[in-house]
Protein backbone atom coordinates (compact mmCIF):
# COMPACT_ATOMS: atom_id res chain seq x y z
CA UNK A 1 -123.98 -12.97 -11.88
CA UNK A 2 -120.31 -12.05 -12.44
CA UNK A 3 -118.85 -9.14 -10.52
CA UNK A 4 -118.53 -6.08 -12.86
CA UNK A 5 -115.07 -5.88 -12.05
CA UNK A 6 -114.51 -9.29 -13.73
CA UNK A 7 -113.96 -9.84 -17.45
CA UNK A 8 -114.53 -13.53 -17.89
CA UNK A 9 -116.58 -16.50 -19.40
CA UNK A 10 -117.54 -19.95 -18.11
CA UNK A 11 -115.84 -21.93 -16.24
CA UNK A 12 -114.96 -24.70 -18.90
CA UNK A 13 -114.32 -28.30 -19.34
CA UNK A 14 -110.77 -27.55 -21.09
CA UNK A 15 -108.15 -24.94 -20.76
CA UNK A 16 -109.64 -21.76 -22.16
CA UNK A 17 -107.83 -19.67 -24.85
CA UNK A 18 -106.17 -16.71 -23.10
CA UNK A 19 -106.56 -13.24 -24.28
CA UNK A 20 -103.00 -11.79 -25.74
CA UNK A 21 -102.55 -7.97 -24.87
CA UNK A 22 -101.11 -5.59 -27.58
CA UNK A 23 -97.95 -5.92 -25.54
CA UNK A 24 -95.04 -7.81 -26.60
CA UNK A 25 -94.88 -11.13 -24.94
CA UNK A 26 -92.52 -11.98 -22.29
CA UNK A 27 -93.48 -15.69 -21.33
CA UNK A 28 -95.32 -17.78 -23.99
CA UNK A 29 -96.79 -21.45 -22.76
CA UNK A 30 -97.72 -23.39 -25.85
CA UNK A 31 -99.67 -27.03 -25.06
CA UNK A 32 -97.04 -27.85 -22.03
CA UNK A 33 -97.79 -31.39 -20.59
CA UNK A 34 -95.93 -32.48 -17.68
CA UNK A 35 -95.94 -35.90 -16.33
CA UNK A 36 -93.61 -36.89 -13.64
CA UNK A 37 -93.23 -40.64 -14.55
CA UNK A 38 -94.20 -42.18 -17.88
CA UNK A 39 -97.35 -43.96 -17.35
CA UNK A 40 -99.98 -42.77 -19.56
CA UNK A 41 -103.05 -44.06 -17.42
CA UNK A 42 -102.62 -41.44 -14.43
CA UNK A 43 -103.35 -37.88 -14.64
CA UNK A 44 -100.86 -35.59 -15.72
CA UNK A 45 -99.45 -32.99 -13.03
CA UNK A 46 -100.43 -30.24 -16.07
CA UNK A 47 -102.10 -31.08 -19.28
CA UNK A 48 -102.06 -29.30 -21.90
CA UNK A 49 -101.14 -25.83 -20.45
CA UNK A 50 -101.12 -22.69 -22.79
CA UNK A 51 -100.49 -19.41 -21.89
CA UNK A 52 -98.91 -15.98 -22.80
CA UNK A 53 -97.74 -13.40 -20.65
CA UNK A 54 -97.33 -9.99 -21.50
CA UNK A 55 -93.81 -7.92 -20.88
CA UNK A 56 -94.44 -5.23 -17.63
CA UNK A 57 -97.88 -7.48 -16.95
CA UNK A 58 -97.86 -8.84 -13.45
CA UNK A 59 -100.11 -12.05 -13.62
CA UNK A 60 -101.02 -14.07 -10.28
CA UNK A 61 -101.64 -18.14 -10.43
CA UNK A 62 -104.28 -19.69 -7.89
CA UNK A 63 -105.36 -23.02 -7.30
CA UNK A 64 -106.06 -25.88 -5.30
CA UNK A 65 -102.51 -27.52 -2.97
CA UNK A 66 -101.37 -29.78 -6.10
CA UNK A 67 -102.51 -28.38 -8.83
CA UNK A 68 -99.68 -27.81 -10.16
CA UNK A 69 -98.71 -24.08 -9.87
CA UNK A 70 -95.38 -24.35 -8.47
CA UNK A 71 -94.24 -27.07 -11.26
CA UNK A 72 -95.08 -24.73 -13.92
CA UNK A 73 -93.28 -22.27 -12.32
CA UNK A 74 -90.01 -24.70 -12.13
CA UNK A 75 -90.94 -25.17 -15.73
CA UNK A 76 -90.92 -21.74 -16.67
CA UNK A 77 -87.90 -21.03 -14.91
CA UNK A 78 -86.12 -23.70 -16.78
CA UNK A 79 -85.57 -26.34 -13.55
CA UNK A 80 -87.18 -28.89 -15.34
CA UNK A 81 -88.48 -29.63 -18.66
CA UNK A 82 -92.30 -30.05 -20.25
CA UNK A 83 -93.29 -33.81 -21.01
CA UNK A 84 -94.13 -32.30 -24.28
CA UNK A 85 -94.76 -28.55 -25.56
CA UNK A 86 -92.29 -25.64 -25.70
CA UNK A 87 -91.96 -22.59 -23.38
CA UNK A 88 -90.41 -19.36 -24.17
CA UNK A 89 -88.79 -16.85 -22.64
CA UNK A 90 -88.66 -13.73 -25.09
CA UNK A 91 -88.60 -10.90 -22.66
CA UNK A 92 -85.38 -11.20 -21.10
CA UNK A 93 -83.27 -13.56 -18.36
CA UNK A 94 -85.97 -15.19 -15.32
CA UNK A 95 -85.75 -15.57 -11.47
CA UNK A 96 -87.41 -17.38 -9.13
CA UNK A 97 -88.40 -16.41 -5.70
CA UNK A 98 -89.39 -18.88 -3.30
CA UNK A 99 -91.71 -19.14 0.22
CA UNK A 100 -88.05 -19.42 2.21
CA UNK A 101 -85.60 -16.61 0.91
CA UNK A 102 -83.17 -19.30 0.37
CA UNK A 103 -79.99 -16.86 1.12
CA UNK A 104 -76.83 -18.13 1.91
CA UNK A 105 -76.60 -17.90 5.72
CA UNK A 106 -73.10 -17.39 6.20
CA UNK A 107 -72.87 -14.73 3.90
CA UNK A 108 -73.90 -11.06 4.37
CA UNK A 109 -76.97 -9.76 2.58
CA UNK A 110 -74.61 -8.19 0.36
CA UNK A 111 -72.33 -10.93 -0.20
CA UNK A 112 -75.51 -13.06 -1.15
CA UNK A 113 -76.26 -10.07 -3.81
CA UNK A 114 -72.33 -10.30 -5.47
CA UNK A 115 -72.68 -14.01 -5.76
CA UNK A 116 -75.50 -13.08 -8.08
CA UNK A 117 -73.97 -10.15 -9.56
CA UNK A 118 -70.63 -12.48 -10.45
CA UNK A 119 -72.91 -15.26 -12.09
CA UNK A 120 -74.60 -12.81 -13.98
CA UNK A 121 -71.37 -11.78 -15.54
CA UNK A 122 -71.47 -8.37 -13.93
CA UNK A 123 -67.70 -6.41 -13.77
CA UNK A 124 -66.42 -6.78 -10.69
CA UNK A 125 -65.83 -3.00 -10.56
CA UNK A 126 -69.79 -2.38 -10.95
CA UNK A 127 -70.34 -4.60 -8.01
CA UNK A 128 -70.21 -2.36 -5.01
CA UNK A 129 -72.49 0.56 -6.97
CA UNK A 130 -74.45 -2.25 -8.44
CA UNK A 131 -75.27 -3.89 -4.56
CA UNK A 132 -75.71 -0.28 -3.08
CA UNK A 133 -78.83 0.39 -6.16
CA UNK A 134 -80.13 -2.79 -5.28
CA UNK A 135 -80.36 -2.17 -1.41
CA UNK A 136 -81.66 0.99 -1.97
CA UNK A 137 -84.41 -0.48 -4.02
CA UNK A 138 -85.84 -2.76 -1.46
CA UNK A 139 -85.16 -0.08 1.05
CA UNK A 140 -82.58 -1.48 2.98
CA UNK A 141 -79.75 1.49 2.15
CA UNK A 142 -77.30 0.46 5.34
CA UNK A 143 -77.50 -3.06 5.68
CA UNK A 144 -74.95 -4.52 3.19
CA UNK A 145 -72.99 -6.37 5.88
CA UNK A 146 -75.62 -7.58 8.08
CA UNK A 147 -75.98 -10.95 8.11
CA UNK A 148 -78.92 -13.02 7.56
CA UNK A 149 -79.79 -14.18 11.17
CA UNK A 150 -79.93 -10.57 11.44
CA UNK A 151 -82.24 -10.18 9.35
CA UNK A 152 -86.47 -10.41 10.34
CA UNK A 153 -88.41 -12.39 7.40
CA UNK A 154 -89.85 -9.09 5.86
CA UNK A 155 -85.96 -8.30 5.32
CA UNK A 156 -84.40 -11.21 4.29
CA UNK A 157 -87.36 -11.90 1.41
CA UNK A 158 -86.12 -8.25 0.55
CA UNK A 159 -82.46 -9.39 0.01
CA UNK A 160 -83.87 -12.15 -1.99
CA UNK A 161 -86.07 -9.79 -4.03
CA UNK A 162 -82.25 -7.76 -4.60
CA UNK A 163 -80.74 -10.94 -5.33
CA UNK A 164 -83.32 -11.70 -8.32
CA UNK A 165 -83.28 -8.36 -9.72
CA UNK A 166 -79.04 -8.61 -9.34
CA UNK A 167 -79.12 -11.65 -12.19
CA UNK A 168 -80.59 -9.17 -14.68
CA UNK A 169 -83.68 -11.03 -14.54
CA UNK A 170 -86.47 -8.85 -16.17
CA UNK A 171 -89.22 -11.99 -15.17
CA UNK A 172 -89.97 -12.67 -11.95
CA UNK A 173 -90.83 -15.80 -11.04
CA UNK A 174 -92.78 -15.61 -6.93
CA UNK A 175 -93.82 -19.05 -5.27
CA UNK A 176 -95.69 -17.71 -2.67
CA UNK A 177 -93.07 -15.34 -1.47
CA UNK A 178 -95.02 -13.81 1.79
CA UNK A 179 -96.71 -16.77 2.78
CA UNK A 180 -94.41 -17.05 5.95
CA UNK A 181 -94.75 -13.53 7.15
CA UNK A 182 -97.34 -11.88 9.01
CA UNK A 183 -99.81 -9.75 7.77
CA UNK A 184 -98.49 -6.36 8.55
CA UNK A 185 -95.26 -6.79 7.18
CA UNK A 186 -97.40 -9.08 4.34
CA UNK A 187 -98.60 -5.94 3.90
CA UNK A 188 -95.39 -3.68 3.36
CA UNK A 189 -94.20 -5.69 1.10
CA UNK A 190 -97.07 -5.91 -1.33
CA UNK A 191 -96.77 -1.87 -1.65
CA UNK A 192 -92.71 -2.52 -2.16
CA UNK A 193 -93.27 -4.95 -4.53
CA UNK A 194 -95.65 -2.67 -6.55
CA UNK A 195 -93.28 0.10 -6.51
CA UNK A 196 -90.70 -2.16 -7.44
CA UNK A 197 -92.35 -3.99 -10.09
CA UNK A 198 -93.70 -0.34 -11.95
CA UNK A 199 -90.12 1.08 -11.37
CA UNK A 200 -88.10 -1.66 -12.88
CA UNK A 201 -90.56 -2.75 -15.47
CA UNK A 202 -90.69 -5.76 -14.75
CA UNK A 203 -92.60 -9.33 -15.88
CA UNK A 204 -94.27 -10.99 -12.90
CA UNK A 205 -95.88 -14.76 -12.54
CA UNK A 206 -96.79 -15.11 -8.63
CA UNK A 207 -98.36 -18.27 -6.96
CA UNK A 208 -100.18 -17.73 -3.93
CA UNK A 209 -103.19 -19.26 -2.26
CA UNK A 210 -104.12 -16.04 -0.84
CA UNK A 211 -107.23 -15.17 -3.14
CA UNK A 212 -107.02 -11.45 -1.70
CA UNK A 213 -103.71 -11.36 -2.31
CA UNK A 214 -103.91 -12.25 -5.78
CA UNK A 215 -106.57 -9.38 -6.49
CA UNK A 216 -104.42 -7.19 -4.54
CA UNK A 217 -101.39 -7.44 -6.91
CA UNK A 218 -102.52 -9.04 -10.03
CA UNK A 219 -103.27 -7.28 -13.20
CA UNK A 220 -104.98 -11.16 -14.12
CA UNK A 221 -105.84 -13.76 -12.07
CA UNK A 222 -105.93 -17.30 -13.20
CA UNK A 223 -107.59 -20.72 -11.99
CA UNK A 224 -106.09 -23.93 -12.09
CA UNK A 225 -107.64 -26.98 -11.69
CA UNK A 226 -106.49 -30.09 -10.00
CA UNK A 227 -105.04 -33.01 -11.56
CA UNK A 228 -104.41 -32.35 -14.41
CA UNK A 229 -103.79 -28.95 -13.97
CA UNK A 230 -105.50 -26.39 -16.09
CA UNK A 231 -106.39 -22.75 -16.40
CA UNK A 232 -110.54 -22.83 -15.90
CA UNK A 233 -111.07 -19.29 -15.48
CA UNK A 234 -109.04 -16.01 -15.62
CA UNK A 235 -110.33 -12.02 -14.02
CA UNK A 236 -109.06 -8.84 -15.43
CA UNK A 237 -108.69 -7.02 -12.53
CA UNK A 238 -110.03 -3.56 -13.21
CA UNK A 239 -110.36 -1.47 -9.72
CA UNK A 240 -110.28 2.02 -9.58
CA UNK A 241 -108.12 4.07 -6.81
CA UNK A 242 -105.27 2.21 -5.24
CA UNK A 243 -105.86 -1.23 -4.12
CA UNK A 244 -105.03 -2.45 -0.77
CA UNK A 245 -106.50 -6.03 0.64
CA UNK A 246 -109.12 -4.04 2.77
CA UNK A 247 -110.09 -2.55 -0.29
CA UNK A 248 -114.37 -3.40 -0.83
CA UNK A 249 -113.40 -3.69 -4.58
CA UNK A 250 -110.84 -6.07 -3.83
CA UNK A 251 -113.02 -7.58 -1.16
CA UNK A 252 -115.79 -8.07 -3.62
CA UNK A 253 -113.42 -9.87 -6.46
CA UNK A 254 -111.85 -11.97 -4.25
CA UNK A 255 -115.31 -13.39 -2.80
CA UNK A 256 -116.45 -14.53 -6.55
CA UNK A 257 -113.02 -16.22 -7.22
CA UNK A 258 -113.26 -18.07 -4.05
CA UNK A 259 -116.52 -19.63 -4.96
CA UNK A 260 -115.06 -20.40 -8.17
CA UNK A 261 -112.41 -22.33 -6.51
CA UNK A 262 -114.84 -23.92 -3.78
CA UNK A 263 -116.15 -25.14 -6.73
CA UNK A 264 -112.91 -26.62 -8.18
CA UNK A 265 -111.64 -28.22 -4.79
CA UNK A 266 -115.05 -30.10 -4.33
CA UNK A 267 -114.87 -31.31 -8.01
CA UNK A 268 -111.49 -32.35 -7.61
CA UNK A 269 -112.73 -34.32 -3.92
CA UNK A 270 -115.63 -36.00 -5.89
């Protein structure tokens, strides 16, 4: 029996048709395909992908190693292009955050921000106020001229959180963005990326494999499946009180999601 915190159907054969919010769209994914050579006969990395994402709606991606999470974010972010369908970007200029913070080591954290700030088309006379906001966002007022071997991990994917916001991006794009820290500071920066995310207004996609951490941040939660990759399943997540990953709410969601994708790793092994 579904968990009453869940607000799904059946897991189905095809890609299910995702509900759209009231909200104006930010991301729309109409009936992407995305092969990575051009023979027909092997499966297709995603197949026939559709999905809409709402502007200020933070939605999590899980799924099976391979099924295609992190190319769809590439897609969305405009690295590569869809085998066939169309993907649009109506709520404003994208980032992408990756696992590594992917700074420039031999620049200071807020060097790494101006380079941002300067392809964004920012004034240079902005820049210094501009870096200052953004440091003071992630909570790291003081530490413009550190530089990045400095930095611990928990700080340095904070300077990379800065450096997205500094290209005007208004959606995020997260590939697993915490998997390389441990859980305490995990933890810090799930509540920083909260506040961030409610202060800014902004759109956020996030891959992880964590299935606690996707109930812990998501606003929806969707299933891929594996070769080709799909979305099988989604969860509204409706928890009351603030939700941490201790949480018995949270606790109790992510339990049913993980048998749902037991269930799609095995089928994917058979």
């Amino acid at each position: 029996m579904s968990s009453p915190l869940v607000e799904s159907g059946a897991v189905p054969e095809a890609a299910p048709d995702l509900p759209t919010p009231d909200r104006d769209a930010a991301v729309v994914i109409e009936r992407v395909t995305k092969r990575f050579d051009n023979d027909a006969d092997k499966p297709a990395v995603l197949q026939d992908i559709s999905l809409r994402v709402n502007q200020g709606e933070f939605v999590c991606l899980l799924g099976s190693s391979g099924c295609g999470k992190s190319t769809l974010l590439s897609l969305i972010a405009g690295l590569d292009k869809p085998t066939t369908g169309t993907i649009e970007i109506p709520g404003g200029r994208q980032a992408l955050m990756f696992q590594e913070s992917a700074l420039f080591p031999w620049l200071t954290a807020g060097k790494n921000i101006q380079l941002a700030l300067r392809l964004a088309g920012v004034p240079r006379a902005e820049w210094k106020a501009e870096i200052e906001r953004l440091l003071a966002l992630v909570h790291l007022e003081g530490q413009e001229d550190k530089r990045i071997h400095e930095l611990s991990g928990g700080m340095r994917q904070r300077v990379a959180l800065a450096r997205a916001l500094a290209q005007r991006a208004r959606v995020l794009l997260m590939d697993e963005p915490f998997a390389a820290l441990d859980a305490i500071t995990r933890d810090v920066l799930h509540e920083e990326l909260m506040r961030i995310w409610q202060e800014a207004g902004l759109t956020v996609i996030f891959v992880t494999h964590n299935v606690r951490e996707a109930v812990r941040l998501g606003e929806r939660v969707l299933l891929m499946s594996s070769r080709p990759g799909m979305f099988v399943r989604q969860w509204t997540v409706n928890i009351d009180g603030p939700r941490r990953i201790e949480s018995p709410g949270v606790a109790a969601l992510a339990t049913e999601i993980t048998e749902d994708l037991r269930r799609e790793i095995r089928r994917h092994a058979s």
